[in-house]
N, C-alpha and C. Protein backbone atom coordinates (compact mmCIF):
# COMPACT_ATOMS: atom_id res chain seq x y z
N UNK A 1 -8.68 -8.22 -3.09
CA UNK A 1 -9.44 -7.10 -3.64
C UNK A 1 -10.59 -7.60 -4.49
N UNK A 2 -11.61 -7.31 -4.10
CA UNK A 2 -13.23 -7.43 -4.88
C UNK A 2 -12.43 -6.94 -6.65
N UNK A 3 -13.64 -7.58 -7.36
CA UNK A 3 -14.20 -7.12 -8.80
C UNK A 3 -13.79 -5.58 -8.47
N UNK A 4 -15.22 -5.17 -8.12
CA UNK A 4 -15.44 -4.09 -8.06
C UNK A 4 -14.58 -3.08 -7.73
N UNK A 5 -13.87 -3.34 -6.47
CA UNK A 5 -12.20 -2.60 -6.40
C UNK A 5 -11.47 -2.69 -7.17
N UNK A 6 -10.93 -3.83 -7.76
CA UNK A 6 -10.11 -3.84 -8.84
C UNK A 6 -10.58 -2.85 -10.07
N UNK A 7 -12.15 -2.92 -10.55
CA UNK A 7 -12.35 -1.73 -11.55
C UNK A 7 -12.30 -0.41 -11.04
N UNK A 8 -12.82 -0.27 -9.84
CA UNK A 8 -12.25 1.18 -9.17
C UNK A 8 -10.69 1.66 -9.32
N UNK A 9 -9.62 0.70 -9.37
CA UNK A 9 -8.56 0.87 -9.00
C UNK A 9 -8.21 1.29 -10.49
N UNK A 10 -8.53 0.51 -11.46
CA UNK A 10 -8.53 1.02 -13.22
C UNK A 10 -8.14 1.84 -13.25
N UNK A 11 -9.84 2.45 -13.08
CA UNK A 11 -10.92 4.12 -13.74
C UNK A 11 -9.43 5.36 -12.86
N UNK A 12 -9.58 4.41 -11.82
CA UNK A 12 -8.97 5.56 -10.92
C UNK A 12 -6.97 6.11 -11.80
N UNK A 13 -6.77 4.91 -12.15
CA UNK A 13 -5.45 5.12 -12.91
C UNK A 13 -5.22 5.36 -14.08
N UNK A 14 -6.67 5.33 -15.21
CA UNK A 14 -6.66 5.99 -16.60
C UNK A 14 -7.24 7.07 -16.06
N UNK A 15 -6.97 7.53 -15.23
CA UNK A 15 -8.01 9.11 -15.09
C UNK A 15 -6.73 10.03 -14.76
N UNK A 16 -5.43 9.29 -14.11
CA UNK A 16 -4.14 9.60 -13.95
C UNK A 16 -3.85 9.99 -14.97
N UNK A 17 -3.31 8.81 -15.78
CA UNK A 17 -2.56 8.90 -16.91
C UNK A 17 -3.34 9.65 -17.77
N UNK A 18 -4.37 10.00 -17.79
CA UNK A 18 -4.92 11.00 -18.86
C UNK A 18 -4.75 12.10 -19.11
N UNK A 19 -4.89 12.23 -17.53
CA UNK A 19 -4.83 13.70 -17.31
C UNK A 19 -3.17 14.12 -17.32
N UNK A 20 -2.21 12.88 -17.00
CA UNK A 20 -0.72 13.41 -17.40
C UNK A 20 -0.30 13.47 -18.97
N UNK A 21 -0.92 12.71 -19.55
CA UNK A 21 -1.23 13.11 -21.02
C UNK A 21 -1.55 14.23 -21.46
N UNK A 22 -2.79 15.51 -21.49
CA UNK A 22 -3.60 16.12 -21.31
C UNK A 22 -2.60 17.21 -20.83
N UNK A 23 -2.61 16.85 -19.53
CA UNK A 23 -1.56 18.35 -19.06
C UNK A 23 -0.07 18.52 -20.01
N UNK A 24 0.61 17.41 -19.94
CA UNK A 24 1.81 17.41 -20.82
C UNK A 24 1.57 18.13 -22.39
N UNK A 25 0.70 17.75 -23.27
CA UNK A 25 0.07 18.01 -24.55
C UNK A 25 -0.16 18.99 -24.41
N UNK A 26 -1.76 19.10 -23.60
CA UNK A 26 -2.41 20.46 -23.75
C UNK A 26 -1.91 21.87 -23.15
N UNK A 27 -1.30 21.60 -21.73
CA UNK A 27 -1.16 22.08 -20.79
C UNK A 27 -2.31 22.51 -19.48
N UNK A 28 -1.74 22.12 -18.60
CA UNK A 28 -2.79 22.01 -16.75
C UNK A 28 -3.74 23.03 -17.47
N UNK A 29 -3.80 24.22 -17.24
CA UNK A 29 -4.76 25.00 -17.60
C UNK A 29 -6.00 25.22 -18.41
N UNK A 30 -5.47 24.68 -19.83
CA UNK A 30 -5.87 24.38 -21.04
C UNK A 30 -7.20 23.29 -20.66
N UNK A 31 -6.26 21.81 -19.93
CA UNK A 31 -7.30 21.11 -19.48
C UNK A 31 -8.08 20.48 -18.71
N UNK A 32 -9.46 20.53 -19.18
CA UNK A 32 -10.74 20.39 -18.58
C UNK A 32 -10.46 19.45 -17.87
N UNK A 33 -11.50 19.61 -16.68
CA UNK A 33 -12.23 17.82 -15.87
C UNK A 33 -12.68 17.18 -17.45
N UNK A 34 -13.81 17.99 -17.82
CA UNK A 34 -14.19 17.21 -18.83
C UNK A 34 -13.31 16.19 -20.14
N UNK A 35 -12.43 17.28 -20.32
CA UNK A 35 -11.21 16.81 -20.85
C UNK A 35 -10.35 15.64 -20.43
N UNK A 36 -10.33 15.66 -19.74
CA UNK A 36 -9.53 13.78 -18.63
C UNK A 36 -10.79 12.95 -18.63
N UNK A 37 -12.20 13.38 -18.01
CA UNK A 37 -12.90 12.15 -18.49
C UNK A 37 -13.35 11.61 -19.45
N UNK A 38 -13.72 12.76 -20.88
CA UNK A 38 -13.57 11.98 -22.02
C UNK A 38 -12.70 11.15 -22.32
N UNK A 39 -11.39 11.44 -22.13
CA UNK A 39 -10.09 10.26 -22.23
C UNK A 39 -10.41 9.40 -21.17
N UNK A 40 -10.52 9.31 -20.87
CA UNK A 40 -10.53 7.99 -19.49
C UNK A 40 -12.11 6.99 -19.82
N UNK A 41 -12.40 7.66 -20.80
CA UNK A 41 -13.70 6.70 -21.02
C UNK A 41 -14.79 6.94 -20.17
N UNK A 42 -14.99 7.73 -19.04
CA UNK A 42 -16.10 7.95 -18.16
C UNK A 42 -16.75 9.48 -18.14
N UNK A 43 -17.85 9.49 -16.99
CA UNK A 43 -18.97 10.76 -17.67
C UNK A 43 -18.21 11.43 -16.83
N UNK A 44 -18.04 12.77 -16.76
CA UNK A 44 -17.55 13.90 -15.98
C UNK A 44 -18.11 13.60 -14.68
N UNK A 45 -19.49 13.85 -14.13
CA UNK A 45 -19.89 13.43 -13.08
C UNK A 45 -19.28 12.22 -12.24
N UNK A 46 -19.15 11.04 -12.71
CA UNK A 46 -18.32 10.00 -12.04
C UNK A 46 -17.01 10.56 -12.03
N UNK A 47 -16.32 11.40 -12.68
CA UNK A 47 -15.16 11.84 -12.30
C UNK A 47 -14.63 12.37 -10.62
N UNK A 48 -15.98 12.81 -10.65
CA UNK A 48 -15.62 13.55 -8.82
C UNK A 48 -15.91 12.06 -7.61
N UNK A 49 -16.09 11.01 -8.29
CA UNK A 49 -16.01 10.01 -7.62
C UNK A 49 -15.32 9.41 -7.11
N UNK A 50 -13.83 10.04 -7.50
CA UNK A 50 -12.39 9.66 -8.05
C UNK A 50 -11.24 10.91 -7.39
N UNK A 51 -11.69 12.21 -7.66
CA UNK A 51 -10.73 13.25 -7.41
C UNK A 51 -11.75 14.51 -7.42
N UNK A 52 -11.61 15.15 -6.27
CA UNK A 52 -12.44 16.19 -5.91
C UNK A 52 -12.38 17.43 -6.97
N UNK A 53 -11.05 17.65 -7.50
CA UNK A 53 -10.24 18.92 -8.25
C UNK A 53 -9.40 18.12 -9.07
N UNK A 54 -9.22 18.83 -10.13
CA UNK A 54 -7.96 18.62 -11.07
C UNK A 54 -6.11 18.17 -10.76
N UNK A 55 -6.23 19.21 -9.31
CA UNK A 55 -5.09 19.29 -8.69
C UNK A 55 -4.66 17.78 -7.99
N UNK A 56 -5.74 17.13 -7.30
CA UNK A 56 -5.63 15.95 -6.86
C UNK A 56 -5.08 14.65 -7.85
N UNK A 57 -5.24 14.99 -8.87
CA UNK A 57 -4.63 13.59 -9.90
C UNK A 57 -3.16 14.18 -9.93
N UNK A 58 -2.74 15.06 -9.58
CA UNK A 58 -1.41 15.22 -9.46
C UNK A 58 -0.65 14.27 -8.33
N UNK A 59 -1.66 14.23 -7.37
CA UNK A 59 -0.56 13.73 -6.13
C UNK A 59 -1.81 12.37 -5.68
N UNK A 60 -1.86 11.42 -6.58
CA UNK A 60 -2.71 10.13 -6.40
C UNK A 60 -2.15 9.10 -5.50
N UNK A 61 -1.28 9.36 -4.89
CA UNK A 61 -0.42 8.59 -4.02
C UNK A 61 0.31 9.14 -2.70
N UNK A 62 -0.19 10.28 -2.51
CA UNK A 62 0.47 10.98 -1.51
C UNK A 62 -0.09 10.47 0.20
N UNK A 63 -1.64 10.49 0.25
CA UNK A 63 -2.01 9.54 1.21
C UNK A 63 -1.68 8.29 1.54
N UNK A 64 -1.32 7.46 0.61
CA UNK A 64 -0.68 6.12 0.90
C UNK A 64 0.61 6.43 0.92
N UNK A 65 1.22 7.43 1.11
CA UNK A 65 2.47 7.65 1.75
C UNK A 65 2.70 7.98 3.24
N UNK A 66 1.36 8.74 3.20
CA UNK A 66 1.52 9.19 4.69
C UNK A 66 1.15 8.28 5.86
N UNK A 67 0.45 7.23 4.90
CA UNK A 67 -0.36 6.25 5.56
C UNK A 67 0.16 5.18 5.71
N UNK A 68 1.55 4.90 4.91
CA UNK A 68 2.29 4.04 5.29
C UNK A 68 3.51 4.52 6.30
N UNK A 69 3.74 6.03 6.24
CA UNK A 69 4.98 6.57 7.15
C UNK A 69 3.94 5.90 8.97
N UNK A 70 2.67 5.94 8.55
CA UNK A 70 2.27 6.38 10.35
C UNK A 70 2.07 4.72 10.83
N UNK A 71 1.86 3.84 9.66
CA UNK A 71 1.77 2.72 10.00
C UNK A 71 3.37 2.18 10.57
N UNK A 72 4.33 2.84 10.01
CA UNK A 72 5.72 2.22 10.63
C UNK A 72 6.00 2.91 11.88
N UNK A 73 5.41 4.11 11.82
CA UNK A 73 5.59 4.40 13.40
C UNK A 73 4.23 3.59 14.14
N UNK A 74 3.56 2.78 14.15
CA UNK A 74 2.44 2.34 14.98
C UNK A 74 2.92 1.36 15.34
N UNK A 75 4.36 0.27 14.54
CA UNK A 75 4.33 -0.92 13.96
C UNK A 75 5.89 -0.75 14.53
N UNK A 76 6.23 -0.23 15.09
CA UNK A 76 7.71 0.37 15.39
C UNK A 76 8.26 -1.13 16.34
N UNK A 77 9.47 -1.60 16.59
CA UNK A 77 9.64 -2.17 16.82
C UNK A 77 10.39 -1.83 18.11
N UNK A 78 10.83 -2.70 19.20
CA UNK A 78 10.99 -2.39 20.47
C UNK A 78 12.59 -1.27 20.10
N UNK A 79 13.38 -2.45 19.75
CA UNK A 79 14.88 -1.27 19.90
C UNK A 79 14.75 0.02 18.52
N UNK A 80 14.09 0.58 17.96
CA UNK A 80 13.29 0.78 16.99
C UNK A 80 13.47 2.52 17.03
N UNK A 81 14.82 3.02 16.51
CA UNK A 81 14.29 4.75 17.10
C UNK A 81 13.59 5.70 16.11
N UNK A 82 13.15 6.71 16.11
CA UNK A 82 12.51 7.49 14.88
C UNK A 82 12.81 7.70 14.09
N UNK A 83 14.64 7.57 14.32
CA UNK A 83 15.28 7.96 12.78
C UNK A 83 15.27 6.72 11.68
N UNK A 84 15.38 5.23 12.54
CA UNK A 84 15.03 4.32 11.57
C UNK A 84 13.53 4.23 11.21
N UNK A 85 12.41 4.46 12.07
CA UNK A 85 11.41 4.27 11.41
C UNK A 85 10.86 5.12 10.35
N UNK A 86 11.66 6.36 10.21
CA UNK A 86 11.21 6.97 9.58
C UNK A 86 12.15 7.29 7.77
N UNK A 87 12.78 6.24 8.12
CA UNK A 87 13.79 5.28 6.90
C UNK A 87 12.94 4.40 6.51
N UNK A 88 12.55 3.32 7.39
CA UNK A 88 12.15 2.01 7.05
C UNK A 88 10.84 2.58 6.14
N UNK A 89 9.55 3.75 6.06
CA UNK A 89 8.89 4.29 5.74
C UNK A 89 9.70 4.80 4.61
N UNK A 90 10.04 5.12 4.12
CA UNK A 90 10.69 5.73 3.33
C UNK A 90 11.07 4.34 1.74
N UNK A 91 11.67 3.54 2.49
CA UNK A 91 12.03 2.22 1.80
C UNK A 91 10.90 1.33 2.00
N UNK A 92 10.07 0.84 2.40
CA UNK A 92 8.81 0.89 2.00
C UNK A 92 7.93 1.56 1.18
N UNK A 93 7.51 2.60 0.69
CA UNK A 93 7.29 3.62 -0.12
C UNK A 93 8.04 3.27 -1.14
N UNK A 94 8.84 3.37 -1.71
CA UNK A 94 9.58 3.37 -2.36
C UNK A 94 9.31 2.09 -3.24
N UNK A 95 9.64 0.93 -2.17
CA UNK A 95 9.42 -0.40 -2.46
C UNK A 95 8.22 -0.44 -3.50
N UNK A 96 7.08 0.07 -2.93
CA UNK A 96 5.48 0.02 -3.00
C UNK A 96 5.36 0.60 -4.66
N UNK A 97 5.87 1.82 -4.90
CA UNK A 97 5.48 2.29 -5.99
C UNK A 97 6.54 3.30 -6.36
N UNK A 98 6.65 3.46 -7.86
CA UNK A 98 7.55 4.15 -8.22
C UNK A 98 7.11 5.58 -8.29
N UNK A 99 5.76 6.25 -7.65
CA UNK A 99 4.93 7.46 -7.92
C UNK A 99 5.84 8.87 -7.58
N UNK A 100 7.17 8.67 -7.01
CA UNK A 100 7.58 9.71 -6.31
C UNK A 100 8.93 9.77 -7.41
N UNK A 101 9.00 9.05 -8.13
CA UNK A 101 10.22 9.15 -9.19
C UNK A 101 9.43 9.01 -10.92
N UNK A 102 8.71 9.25 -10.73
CA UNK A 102 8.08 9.01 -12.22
C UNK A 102 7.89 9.77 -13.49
N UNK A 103 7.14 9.17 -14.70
CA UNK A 103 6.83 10.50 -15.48
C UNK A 103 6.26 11.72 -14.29
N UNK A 104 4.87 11.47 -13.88
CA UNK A 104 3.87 11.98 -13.40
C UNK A 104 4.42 13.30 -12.27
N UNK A 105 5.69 12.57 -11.43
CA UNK A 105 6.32 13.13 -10.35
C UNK A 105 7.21 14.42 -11.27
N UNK A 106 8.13 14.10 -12.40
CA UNK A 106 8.57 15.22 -13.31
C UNK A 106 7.38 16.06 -13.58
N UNK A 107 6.58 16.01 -13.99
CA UNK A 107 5.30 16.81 -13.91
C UNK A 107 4.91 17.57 -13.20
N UNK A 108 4.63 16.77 -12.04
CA UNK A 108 4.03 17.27 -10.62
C UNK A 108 5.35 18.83 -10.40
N UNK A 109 6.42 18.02 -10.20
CA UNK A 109 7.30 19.18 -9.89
C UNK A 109 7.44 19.96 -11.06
N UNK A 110 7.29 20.08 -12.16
CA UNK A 110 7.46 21.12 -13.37
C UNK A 110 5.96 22.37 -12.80
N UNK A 111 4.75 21.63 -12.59
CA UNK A 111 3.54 22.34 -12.81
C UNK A 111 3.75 22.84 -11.25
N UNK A 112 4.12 22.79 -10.10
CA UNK A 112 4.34 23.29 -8.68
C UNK A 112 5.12 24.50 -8.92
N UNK A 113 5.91 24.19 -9.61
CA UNK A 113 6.98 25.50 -9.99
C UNK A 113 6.33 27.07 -10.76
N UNK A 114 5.33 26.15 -11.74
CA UNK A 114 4.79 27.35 -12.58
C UNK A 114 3.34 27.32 -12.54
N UNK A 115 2.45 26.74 -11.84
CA UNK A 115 1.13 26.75 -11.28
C UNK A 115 0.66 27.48 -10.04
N UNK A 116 0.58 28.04 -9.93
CA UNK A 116 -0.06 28.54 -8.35
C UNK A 116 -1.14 27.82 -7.87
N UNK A 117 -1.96 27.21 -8.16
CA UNK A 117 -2.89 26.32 -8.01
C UNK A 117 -2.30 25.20 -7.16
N UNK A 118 -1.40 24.73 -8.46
CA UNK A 118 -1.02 23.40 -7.83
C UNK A 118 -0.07 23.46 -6.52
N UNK A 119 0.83 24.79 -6.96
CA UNK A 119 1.43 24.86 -5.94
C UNK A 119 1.17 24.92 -4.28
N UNK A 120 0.39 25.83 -4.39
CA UNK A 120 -1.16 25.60 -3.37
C UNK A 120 -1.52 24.32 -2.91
N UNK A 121 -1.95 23.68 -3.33
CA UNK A 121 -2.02 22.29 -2.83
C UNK A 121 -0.88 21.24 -2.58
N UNK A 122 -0.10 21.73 -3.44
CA UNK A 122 1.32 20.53 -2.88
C UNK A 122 1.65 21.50 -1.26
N UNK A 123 2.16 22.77 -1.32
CA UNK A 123 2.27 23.19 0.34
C UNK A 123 1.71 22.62 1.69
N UNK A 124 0.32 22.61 0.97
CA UNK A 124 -0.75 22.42 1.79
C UNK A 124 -0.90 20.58 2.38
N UNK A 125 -0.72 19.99 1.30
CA UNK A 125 -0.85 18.89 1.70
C UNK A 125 0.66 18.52 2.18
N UNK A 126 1.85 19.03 1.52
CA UNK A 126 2.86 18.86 2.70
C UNK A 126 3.17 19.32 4.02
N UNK A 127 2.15 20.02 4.69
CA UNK A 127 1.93 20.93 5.56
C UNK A 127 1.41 19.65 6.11
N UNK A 128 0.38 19.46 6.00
CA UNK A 128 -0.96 18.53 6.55
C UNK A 128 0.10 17.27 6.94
N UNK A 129 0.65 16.51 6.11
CA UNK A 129 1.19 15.36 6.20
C UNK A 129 2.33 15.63 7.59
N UNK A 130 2.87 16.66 7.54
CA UNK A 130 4.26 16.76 8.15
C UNK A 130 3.74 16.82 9.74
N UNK A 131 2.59 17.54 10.11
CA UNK A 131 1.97 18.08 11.02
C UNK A 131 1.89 16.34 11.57
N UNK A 132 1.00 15.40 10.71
CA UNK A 132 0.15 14.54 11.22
C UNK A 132 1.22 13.36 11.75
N UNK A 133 2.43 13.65 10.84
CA UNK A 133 3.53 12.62 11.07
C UNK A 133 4.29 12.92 12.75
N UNK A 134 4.59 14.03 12.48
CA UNK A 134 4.96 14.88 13.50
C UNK A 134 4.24 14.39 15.32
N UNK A 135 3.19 14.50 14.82
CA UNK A 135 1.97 14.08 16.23
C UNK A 135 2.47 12.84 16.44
N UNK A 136 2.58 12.01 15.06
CA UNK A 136 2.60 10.44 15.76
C UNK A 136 3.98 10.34 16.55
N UNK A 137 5.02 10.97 15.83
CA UNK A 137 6.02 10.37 16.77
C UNK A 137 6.55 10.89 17.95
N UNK A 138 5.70 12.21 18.08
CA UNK A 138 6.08 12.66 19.28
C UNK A 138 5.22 11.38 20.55
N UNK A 139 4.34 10.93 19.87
CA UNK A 139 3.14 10.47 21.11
C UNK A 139 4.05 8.68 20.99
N UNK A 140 5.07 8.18 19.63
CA UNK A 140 5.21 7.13 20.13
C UNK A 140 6.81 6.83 20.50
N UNK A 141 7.34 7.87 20.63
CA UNK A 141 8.85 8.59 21.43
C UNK A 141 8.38 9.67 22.30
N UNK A 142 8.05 9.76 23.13
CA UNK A 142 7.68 10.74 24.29
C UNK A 142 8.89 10.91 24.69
N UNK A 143 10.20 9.75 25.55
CA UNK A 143 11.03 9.82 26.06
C UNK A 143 12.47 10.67 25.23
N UNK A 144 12.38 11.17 23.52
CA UNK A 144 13.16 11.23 23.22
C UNK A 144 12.45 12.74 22.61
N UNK A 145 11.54 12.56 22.40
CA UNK A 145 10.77 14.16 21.48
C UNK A 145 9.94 14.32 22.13
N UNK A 146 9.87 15.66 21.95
CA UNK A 146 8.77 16.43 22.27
C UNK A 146 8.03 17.00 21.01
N UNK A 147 6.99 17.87 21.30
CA UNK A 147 6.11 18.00 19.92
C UNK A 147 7.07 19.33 19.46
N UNK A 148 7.76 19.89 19.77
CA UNK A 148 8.86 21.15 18.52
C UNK A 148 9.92 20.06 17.99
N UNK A 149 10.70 18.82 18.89
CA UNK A 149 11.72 18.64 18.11
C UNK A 149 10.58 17.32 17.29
N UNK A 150 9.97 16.64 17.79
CA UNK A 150 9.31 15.94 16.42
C UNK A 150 8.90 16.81 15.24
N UNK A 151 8.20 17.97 15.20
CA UNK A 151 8.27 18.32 14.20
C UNK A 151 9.28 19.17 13.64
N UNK A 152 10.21 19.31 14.01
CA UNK A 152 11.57 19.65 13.69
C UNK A 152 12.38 18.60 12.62
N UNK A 153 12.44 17.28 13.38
CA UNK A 153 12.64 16.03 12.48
C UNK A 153 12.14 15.94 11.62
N UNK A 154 10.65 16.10 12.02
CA UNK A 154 9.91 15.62 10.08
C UNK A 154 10.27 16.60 9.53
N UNK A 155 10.48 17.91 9.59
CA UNK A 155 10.64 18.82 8.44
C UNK A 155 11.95 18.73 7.71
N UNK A 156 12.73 18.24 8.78
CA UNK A 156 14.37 17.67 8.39
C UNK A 156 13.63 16.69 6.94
N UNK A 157 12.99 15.87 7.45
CA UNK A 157 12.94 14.29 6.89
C UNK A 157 12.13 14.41 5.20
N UNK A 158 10.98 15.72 5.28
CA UNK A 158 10.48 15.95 4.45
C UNK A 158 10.92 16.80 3.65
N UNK A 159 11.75 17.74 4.28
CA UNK A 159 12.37 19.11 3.10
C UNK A 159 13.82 17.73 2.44
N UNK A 160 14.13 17.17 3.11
CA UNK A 160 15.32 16.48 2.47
C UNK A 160 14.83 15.99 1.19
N UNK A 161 13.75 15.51 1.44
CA UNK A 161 12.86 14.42 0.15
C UNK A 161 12.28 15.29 -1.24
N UNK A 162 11.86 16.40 -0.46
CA UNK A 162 11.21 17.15 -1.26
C UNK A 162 12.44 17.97 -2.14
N UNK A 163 13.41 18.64 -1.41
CA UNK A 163 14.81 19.41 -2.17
C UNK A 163 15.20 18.26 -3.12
N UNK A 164 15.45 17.65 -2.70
CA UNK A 164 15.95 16.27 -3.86
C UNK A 164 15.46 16.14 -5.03
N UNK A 165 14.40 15.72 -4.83
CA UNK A 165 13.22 15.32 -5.57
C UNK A 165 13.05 16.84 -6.50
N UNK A 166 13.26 17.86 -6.78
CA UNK A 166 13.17 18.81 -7.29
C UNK A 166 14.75 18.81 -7.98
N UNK A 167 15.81 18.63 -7.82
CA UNK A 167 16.63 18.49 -8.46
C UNK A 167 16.28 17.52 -9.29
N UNK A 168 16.80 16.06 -8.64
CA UNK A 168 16.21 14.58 -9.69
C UNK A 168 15.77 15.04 -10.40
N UNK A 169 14.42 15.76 -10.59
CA UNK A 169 13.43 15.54 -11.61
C UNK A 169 13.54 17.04 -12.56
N UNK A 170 14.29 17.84 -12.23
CA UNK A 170 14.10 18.80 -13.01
C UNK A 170 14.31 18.16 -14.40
N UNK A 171 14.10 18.87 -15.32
CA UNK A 171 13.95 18.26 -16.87
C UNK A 171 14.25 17.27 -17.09
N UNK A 172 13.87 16.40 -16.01
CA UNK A 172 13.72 14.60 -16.27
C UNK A 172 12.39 14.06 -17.24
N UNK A 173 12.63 13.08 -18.04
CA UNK A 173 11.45 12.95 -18.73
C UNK A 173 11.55 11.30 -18.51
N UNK A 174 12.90 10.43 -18.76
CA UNK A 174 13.00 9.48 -18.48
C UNK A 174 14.54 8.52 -17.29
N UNK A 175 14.11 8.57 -16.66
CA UNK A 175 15.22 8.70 -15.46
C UNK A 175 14.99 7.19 -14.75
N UNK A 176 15.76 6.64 -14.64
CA UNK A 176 16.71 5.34 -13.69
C UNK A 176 15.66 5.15 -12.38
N UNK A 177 14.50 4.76 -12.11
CA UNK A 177 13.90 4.97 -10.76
C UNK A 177 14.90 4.00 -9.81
N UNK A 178 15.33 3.29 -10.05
CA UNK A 178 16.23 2.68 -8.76
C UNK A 178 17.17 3.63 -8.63
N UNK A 179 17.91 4.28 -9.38
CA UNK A 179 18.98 4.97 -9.15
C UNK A 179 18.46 6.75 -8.44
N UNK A 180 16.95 6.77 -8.45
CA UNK A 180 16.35 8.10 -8.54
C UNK A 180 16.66 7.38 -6.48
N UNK A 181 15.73 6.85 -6.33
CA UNK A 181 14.89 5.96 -4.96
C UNK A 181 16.55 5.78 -4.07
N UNK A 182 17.49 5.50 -5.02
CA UNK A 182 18.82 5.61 -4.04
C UNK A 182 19.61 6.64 -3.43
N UNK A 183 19.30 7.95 -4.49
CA UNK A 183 19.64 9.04 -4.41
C UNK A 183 18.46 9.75 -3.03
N UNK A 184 17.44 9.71 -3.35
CA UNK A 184 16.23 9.55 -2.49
C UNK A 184 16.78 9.08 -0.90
N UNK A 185 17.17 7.93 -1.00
CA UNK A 185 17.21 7.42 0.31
C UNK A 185 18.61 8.08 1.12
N UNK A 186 19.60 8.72 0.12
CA UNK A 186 20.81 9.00 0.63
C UNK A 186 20.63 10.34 0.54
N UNK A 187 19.88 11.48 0.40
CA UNK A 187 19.33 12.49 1.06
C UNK A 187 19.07 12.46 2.48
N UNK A 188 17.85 11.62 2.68
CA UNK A 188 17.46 11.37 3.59
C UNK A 188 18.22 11.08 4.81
N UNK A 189 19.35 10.42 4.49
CA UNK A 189 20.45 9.81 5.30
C UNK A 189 21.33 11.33 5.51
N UNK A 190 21.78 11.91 5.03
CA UNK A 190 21.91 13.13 4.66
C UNK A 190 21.44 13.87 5.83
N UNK A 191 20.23 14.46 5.69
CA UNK A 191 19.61 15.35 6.74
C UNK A 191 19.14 14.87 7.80
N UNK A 192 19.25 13.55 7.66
CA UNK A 192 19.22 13.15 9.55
C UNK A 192 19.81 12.48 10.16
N UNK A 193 21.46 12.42 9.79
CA UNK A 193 22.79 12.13 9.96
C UNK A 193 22.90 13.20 11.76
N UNK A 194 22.72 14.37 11.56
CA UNK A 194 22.87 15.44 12.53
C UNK A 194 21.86 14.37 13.63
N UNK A 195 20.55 14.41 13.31
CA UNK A 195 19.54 13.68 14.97
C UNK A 195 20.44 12.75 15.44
N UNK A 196 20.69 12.05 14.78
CA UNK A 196 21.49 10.49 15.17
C UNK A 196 22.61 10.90 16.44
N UNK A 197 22.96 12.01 16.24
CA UNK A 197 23.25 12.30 17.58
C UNK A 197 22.36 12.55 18.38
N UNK A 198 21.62 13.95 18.22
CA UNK A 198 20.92 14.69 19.05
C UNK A 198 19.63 13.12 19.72
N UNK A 199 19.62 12.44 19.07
CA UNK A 199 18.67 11.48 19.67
C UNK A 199 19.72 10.53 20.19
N UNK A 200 20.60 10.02 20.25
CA UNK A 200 21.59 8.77 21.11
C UNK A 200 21.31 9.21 22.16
């Protein structure tokens, strides 16, 4: 990674934590763009350099989730079926960053619950993701899915993660992330215990 990425990668993560500061303190509403970039040390304008909306520093890691689920299905291995790749993605993720068990993630799910805004955009982008995941594995299991039961699976694979993840974190403020990421992974195991047939 360049200089220059590396300071991108910074700005881009005190603009996080600021704004989880900020929302926690002030509350989402209360605060400004302007408000996160004064804390973050930068001009409002360079802010949109970073995050289009307010709503987006909520979920700063959600693309490199999806982007690592499609890389394990690209990367799939010969004896390799959807239900493990879409584990091995999962534990990868996981591996990568703690963003899905965190302060930020208690947050995320507190302000989804009582935001309409945000809530709005978490749907939406779990919509988007599930759709795009969905495509890949129907096109790299043809012989086993079709495009209703692939996206049948991911919604298995994603409502498992997502129901969880809303328990875990309810009035979590400081919580065990290995023990969160295990619970996490044994959901998952959980709701797609049932394919493991329907796909043999």
């Amino acid at each position: 990674m360049s200089l220059r990425d590396r300071k991108r990668a910074r700005t881009r993560q005190a603009l996080v934590e600021a704004a989880t500061d900020l929302f926690q303190r002030k509350g989402y509403d209360e605060t400004t763009i302007a408000d996160i970039a004064a804390a973050a040390e930068i001009g409002t304008r360079t802010f949109f350099s970073y995050f289009a909306t307010k709503e987006e520093l909520l979920f700063p890691e959600s693309d490199a989730r999806v982007a690592a689920t499609l890389d394990a299905i690209a990367n799939k291995a010969p004896d390799e079926g959807p239900i493990a790749v879409l584990l091995r993605a999962l534990t990868t993720a996981s591996e990568a960053s703690d963003d899905m068990v965190s302060p930020l993630a208690a947050l995320r799910t507190r302000l989804i619950g009582t935001v309409p805004s945000v809530r709005g955009r978490a749907l939406q982008m779990q919509l988007d993701a599930q759709r795009e995941i969905a495509g890949h594995l129907a096109e790299a299991f043809p012989e086993q899915l079709d495009e209703v039961s692939a996206a049948a699976l991911t919604g298995a694979f994603v409502g498992a993660l997502t129901g969880a993840l809303q328990v875990l974190l309810d009035g979590v403020e400081h919580a065990d992330p290995k023990a969160m990421k295990t619970a996490l992974q044994a959901a998952a195991d959980v709701a797609l215990a049932p394919w493991r047939e329907y796909l043999s």
